[in-house]
PDB file of N, CA and C in Angstrom:
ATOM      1  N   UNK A   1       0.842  -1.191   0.000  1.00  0.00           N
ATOM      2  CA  UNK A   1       0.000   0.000   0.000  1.00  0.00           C
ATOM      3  C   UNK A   1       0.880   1.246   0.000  1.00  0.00           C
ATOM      4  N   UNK A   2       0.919   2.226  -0.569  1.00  0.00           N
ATOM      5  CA  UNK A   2       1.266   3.662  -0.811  1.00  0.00           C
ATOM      6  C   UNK A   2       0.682   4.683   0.316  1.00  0.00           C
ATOM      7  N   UNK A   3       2.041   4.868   0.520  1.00  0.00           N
ATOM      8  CA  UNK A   3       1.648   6.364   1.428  1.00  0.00           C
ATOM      9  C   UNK A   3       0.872   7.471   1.070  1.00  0.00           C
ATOM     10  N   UNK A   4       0.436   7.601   1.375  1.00  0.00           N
ATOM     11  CA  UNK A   4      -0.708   9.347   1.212  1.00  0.00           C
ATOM     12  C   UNK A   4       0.562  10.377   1.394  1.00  0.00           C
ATOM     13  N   UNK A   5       0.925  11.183  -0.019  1.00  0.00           N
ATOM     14  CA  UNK A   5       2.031  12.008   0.009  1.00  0.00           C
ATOM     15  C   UNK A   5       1.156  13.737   0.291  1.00  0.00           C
ATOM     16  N   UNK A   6       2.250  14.311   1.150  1.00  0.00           N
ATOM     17  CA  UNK A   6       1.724  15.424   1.927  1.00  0.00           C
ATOM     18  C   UNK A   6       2.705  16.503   1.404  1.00  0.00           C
ATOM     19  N   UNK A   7       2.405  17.946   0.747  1.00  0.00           N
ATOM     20  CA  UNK A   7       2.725  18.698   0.132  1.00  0.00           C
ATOM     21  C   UNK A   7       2.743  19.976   1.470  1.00  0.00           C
ATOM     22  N   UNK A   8       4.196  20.530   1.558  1.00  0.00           N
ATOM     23  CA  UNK A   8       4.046  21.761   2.160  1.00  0.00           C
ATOM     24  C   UNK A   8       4.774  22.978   1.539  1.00  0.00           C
ATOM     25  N   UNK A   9       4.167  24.045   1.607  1.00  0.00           N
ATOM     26  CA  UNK A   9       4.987  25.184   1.148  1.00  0.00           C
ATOM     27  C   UNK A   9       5.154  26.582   2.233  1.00  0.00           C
ATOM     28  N   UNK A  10       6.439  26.592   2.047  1.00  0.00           N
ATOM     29  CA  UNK A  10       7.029  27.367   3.061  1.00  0.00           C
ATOM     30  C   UNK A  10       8.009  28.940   2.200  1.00  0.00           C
ATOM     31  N   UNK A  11       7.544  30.027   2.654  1.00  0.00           N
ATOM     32  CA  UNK A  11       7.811  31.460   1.949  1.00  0.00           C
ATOM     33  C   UNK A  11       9.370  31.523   2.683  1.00  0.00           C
ATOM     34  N   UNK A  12       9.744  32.254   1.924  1.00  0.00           N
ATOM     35  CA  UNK A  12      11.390  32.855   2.384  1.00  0.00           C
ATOM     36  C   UNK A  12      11.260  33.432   3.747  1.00  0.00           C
ATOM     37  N   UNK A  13      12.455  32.754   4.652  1.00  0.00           N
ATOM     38  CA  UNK A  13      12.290  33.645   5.859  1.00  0.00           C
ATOM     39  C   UNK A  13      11.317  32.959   6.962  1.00  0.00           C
ATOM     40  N   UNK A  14      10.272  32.443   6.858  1.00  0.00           N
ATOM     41  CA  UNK A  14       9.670  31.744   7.275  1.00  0.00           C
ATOM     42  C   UNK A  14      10.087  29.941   7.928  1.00  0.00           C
ATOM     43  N   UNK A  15       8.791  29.409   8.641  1.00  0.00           N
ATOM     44  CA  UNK A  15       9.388  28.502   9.195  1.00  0.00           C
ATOM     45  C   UNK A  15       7.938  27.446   8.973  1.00  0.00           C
ATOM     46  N   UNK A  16       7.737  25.899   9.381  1.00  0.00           N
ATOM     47  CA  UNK A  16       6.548  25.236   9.537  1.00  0.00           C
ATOM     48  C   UNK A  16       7.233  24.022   9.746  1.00  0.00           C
ATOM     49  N   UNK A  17       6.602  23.570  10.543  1.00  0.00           N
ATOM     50  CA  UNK A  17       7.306  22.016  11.508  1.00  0.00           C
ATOM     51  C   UNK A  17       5.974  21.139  10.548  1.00  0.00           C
ATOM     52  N   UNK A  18       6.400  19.797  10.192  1.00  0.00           N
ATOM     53  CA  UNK A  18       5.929  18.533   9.535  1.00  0.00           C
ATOM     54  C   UNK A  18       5.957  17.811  10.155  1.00  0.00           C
ATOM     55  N   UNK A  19       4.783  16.877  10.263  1.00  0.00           N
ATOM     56  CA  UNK A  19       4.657  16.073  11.220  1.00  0.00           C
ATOM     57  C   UNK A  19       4.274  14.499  11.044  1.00  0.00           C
ATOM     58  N   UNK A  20       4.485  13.206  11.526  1.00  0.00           N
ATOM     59  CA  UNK A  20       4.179  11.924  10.981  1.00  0.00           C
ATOM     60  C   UNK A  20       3.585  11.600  12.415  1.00  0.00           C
ATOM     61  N   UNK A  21       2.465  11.275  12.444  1.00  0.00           N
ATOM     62  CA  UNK A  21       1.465  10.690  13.714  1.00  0.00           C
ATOM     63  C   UNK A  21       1.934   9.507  14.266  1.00  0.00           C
ATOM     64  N   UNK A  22       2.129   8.586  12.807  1.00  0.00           N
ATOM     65  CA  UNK A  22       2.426   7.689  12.726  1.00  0.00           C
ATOM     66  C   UNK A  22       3.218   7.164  11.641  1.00  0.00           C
ATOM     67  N   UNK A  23       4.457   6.415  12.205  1.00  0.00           N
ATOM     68  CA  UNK A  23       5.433   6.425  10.785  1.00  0.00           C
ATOM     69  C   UNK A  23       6.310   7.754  11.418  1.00  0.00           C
ATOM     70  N   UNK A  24       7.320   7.162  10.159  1.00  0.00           N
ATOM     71  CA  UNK A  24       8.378   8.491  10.216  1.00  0.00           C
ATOM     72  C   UNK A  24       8.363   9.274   8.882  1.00  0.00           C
ATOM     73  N   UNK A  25       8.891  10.478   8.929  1.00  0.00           N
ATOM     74  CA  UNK A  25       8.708  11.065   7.206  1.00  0.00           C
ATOM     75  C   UNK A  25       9.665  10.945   6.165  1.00  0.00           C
ATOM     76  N   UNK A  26       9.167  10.789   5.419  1.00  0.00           N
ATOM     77  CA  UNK A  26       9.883   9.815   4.101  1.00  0.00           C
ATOM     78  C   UNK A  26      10.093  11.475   2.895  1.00  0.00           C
ATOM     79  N   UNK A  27      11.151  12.002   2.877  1.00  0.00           N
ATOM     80  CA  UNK A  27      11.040  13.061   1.687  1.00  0.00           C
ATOM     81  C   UNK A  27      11.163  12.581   0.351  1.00  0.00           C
ATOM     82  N   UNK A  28       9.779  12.798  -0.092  1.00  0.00           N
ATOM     83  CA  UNK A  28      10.032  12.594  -1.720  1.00  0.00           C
ATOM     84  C   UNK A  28      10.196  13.439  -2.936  1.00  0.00           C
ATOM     85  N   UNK A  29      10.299  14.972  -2.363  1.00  0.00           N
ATOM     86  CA  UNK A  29      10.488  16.036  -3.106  1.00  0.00           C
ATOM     87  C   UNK A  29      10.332  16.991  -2.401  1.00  0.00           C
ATOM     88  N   UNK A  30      11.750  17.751  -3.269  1.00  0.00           N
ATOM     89  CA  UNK A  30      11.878  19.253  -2.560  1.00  0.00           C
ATOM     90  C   UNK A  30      12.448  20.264  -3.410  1.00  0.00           C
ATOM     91  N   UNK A  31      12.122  21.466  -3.346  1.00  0.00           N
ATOM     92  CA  UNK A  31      12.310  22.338  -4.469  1.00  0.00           C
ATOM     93  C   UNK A  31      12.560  23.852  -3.701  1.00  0.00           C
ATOM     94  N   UNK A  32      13.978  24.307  -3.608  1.00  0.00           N
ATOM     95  CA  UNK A  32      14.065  25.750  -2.856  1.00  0.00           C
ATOM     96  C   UNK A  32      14.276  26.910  -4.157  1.00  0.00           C
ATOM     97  N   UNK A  33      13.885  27.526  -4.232  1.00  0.00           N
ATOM     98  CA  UNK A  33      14.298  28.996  -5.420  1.00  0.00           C
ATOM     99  C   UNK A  33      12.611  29.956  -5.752  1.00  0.00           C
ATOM    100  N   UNK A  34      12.603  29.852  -7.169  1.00  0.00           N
ATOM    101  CA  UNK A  34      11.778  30.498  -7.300  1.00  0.00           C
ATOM    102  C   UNK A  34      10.741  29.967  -8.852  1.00  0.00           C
ATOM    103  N   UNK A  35      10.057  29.290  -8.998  1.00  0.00           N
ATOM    104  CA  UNK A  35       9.250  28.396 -10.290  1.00  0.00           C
ATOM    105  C   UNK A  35       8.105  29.499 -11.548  1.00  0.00           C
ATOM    106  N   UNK A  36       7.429  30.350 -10.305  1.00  0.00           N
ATOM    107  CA  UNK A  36       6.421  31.492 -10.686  1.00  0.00           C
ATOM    108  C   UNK A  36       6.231  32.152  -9.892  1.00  0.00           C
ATOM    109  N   UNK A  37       5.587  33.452 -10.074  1.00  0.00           N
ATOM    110  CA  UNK A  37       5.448  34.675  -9.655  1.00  0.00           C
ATOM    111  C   UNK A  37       4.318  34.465  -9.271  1.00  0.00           C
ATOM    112  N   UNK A  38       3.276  33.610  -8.819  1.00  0.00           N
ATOM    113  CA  UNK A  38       1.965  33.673  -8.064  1.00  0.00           C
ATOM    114  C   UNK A  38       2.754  33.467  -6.410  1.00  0.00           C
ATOM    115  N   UNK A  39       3.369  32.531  -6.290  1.00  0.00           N
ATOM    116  CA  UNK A  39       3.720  31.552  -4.929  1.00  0.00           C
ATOM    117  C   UNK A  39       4.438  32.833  -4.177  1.00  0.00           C
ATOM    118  N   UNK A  40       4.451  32.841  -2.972  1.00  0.00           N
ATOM    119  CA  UNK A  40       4.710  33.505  -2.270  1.00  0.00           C
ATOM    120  C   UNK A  40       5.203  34.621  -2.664  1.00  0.00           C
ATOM    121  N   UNK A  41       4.314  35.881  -3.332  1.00  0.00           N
ATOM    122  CA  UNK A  41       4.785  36.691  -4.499  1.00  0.00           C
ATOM    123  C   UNK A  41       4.649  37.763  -3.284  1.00  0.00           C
ATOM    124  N   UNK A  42       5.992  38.556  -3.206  1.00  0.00           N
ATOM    125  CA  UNK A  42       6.073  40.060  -2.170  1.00  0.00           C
ATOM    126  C   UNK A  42       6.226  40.984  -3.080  1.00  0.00           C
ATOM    127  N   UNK A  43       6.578  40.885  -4.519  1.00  0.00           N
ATOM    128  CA  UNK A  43       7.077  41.708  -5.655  1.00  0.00           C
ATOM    129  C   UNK A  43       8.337  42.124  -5.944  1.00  0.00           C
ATOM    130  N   UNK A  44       8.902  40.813  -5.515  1.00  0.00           N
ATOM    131  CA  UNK A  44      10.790  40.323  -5.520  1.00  0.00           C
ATOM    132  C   UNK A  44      10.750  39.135  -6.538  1.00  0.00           C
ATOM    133  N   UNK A  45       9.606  38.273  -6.831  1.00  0.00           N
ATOM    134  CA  UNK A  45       9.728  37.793  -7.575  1.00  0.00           C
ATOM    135  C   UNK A  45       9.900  37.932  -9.331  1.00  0.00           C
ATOM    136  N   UNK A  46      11.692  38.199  -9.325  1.00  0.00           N
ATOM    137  CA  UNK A  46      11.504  38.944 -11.033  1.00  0.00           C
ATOM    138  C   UNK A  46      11.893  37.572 -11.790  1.00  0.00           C
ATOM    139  N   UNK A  47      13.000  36.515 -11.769  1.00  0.00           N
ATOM    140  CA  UNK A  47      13.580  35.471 -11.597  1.00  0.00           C
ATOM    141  C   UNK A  47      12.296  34.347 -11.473  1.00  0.00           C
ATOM    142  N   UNK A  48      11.949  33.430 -12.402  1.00  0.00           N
ATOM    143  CA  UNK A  48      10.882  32.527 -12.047  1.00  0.00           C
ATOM    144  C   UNK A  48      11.713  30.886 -12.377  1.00  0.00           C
ATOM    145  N   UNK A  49      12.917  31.198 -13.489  1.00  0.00           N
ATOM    146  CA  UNK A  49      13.255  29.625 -13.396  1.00  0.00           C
ATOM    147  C   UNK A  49      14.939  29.761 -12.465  1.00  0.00           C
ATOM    148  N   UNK A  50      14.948  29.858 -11.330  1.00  0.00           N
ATOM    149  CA  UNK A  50      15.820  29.292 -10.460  1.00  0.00           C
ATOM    150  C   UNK A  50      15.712  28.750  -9.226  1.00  0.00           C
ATOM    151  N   UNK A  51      16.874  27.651  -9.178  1.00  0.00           N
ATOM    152  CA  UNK A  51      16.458  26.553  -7.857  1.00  0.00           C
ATOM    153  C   UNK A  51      17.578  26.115  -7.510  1.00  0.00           C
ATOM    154  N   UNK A  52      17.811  25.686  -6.118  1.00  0.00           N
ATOM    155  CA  UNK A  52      18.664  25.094  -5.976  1.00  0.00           C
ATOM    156  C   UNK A  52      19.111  23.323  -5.774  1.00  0.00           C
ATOM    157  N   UNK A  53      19.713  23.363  -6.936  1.00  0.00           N
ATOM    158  CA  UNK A  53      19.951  21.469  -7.038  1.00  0.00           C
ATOM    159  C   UNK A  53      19.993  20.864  -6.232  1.00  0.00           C
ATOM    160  N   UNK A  54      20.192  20.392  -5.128  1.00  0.00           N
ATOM    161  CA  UNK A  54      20.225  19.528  -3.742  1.00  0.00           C
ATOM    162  C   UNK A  54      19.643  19.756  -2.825  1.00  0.00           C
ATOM    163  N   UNK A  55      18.042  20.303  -3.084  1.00  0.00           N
ATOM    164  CA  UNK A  55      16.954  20.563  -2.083  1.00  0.00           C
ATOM    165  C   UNK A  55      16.783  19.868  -1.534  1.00  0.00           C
ATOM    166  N   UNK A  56      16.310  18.373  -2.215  1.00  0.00           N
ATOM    167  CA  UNK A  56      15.556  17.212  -1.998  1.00  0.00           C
ATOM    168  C   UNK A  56      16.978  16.617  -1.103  1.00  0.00           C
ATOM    169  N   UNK A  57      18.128  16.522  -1.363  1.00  0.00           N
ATOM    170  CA  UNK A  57      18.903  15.669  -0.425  1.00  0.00           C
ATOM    171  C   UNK A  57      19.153  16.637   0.838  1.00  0.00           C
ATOM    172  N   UNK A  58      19.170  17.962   0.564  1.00  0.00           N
ATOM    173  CA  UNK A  58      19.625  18.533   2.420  1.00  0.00           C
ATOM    174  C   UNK A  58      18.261  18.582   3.027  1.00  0.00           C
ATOM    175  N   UNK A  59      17.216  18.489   2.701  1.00  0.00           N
ATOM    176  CA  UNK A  59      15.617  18.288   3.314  1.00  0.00           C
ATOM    177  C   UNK A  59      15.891  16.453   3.776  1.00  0.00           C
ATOM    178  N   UNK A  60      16.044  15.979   2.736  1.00  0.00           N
ATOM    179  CA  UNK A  60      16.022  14.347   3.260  1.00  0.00           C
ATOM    180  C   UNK A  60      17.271  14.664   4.654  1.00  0.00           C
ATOM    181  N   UNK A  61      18.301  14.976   4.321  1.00  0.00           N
ATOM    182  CA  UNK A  61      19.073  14.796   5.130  1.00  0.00           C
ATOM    183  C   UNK A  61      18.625  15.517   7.063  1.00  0.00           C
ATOM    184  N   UNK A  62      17.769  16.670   6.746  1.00  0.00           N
ATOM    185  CA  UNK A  62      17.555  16.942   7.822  1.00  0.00           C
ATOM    186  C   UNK A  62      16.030  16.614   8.650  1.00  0.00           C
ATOM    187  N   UNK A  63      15.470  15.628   7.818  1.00  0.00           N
ATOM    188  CA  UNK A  63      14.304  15.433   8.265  1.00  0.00           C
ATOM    189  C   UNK A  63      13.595  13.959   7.715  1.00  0.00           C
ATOM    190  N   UNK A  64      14.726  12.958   6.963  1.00  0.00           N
ATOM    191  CA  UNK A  64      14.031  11.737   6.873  1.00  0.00           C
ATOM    192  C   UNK A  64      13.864  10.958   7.939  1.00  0.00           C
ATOM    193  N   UNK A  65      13.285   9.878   8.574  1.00  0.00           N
ATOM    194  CA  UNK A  65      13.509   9.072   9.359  1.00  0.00           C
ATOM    195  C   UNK A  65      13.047   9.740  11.083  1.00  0.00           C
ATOM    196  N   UNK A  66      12.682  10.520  10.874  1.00  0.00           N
ATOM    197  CA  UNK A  66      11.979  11.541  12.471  1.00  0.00           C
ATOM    198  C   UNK A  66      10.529  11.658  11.896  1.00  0.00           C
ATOM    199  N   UNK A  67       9.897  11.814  12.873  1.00  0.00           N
ATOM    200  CA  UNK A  67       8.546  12.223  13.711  1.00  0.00           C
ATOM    201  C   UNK A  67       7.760  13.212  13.248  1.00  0.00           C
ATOM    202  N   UNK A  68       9.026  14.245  13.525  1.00  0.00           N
ATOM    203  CA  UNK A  68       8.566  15.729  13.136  1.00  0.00           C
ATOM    204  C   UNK A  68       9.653  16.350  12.880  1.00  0.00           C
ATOM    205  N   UNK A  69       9.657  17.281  11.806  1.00  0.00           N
ATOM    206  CA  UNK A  69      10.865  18.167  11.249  1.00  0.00           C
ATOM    207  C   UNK A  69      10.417  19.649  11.114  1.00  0.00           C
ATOM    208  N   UNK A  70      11.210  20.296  11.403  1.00  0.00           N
ATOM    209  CA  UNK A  70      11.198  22.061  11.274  1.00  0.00           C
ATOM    210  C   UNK A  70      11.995  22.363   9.710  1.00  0.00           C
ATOM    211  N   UNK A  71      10.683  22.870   8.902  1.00  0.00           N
ATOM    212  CA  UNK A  71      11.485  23.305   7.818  1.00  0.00           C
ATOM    213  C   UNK A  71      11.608  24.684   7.716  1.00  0.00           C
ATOM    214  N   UNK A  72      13.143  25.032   7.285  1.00  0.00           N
ATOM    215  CA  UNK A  72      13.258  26.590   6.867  1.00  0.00           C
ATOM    216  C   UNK A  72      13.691  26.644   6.036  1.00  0.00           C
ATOM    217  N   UNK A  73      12.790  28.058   5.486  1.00  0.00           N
ATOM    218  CA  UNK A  73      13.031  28.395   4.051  1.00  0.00           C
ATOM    219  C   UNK A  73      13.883  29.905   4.301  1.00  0.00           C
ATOM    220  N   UNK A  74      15.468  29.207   3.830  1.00  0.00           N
ATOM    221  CA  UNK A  74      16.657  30.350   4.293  1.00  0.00           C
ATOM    222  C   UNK A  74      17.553  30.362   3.288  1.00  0.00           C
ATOM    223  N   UNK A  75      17.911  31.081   2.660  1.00  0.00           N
ATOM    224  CA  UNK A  75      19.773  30.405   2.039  1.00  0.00           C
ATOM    225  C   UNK A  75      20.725  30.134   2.887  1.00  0.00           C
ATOM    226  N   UNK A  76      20.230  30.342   4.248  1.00  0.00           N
ATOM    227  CA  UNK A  76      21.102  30.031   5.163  1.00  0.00           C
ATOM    228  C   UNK A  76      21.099  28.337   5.194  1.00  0.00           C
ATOM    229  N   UNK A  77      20.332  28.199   4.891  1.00  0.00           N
ATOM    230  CA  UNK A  77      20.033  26.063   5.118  1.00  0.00           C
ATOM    231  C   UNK A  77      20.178  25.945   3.164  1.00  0.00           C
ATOM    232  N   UNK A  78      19.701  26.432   2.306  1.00  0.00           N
ATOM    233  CA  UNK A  78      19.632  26.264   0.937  1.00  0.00           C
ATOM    234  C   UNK A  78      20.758  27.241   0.647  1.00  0.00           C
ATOM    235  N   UNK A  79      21.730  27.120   0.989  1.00  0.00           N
ATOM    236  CA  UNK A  79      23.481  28.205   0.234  1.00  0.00           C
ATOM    237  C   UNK A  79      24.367  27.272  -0.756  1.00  0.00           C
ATOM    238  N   UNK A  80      24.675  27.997  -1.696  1.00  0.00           N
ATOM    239  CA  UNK A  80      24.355  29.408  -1.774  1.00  0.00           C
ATOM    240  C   UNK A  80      23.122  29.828  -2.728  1.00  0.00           C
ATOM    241  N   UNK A  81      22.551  31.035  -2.554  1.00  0.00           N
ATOM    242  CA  UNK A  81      21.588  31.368  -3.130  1.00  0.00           C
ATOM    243  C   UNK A  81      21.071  31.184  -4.485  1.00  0.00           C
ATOM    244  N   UNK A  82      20.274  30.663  -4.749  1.00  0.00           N
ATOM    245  CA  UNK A  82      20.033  30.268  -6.167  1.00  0.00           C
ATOM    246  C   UNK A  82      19.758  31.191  -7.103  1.00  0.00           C
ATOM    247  N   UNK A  83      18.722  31.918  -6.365  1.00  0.00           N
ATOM    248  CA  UNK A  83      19.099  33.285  -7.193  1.00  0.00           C
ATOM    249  C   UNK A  83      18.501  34.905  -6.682  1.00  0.00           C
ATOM    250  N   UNK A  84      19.788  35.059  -5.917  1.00  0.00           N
ATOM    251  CA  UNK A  84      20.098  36.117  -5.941  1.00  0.00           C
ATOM    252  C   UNK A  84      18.942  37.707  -5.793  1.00  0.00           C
ATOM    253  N   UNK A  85      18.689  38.488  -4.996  1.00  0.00           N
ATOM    254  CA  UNK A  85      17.815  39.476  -5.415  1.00  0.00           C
ATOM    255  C   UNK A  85      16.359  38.927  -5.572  1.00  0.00           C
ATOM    256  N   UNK A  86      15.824  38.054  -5.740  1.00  0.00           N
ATOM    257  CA  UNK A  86      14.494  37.219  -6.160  1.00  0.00           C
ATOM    258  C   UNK A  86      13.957  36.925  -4.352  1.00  0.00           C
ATOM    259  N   UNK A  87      13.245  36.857  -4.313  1.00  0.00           N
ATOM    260  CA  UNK A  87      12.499  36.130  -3.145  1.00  0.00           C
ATOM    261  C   UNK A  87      12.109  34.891  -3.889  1.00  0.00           C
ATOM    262  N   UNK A  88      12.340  33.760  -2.769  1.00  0.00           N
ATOM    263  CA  UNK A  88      12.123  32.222  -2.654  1.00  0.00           C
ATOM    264  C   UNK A  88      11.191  31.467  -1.812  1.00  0.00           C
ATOM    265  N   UNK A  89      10.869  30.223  -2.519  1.00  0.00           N
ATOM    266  CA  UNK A  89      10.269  30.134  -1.368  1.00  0.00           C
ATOM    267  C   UNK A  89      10.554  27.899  -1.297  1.00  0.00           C
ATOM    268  N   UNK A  90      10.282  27.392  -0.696  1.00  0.00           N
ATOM    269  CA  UNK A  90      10.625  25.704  -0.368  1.00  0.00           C
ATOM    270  C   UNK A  90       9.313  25.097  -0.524  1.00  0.00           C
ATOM    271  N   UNK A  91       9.369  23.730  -1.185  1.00  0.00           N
ATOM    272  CA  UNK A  91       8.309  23.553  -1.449  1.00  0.00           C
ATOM    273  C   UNK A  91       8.819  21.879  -1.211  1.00  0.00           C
ATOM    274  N   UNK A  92       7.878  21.190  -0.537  1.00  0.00           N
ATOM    275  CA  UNK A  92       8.063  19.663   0.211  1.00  0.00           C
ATOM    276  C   UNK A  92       7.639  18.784  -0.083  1.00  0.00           C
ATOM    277  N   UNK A  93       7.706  18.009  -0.573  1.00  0.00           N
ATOM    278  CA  UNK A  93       6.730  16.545  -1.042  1.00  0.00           C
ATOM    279  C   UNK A  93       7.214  15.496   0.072  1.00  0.00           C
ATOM    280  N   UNK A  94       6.211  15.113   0.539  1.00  0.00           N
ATOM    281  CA  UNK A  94       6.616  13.637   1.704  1.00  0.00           C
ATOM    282  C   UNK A  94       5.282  12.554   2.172  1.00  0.00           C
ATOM    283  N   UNK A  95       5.835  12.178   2.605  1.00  0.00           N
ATOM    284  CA  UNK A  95       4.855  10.736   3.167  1.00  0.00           C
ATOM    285  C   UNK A  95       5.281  10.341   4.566  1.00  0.00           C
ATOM    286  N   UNK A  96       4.268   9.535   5.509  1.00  0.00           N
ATOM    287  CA  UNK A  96       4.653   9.036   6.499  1.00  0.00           C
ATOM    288  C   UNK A  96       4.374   7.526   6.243  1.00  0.00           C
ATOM    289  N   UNK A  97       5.938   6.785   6.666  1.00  0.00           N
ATOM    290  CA  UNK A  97       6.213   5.526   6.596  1.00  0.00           C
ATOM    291  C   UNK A  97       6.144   4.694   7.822  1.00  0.00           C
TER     292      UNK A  97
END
């Protein structure tokens, strides 16, 4: 049977803890930069195709296999900046296993 996959999105600067009731959380996608100008749009969004390549492994890395994880959406955790001047925002794909 397949996990019920759980989508979160988190704005630049910002924070939101993920949670598995039951099971631990399994990351199956992650995406930090900037895709379109609707998503967390402050009017920094000029930049719509940049991201940073190893979302999905420093998210797995800081939150597979736990309970509950605190995600932040920083270049301080996603460095270096993907792009620059743009506001970003993290976007999560996961499941509890």
């Amino acid at each position: 049977m397949q996990s019920k996959a759980f989508t979160e999105t988190v704005c630049e600067g910002f924070t939101t803890t993920i949670k598995c009731a039951n099971g631990k959380i399994r990351i199956i996608d992650a995406e930090y930069g900037r895709q379109d100008k609707k998503t967390c749009n402050d009017g920094q969004a000029k930049d719509t195709n940049c991201s940073y390549g190893k979302a999905k492994q420093k998210t797995a890395k800081l939150c597979d296999n736990k309970s509950k994880c605190v995600l932040e959406s920083s270049n301080e955790i996603y460095k270096p900046d993907p792009c620059p001047g743009n506001s970003k925002y993290l976007i999560v794909k996961y499941a509890c296993n």
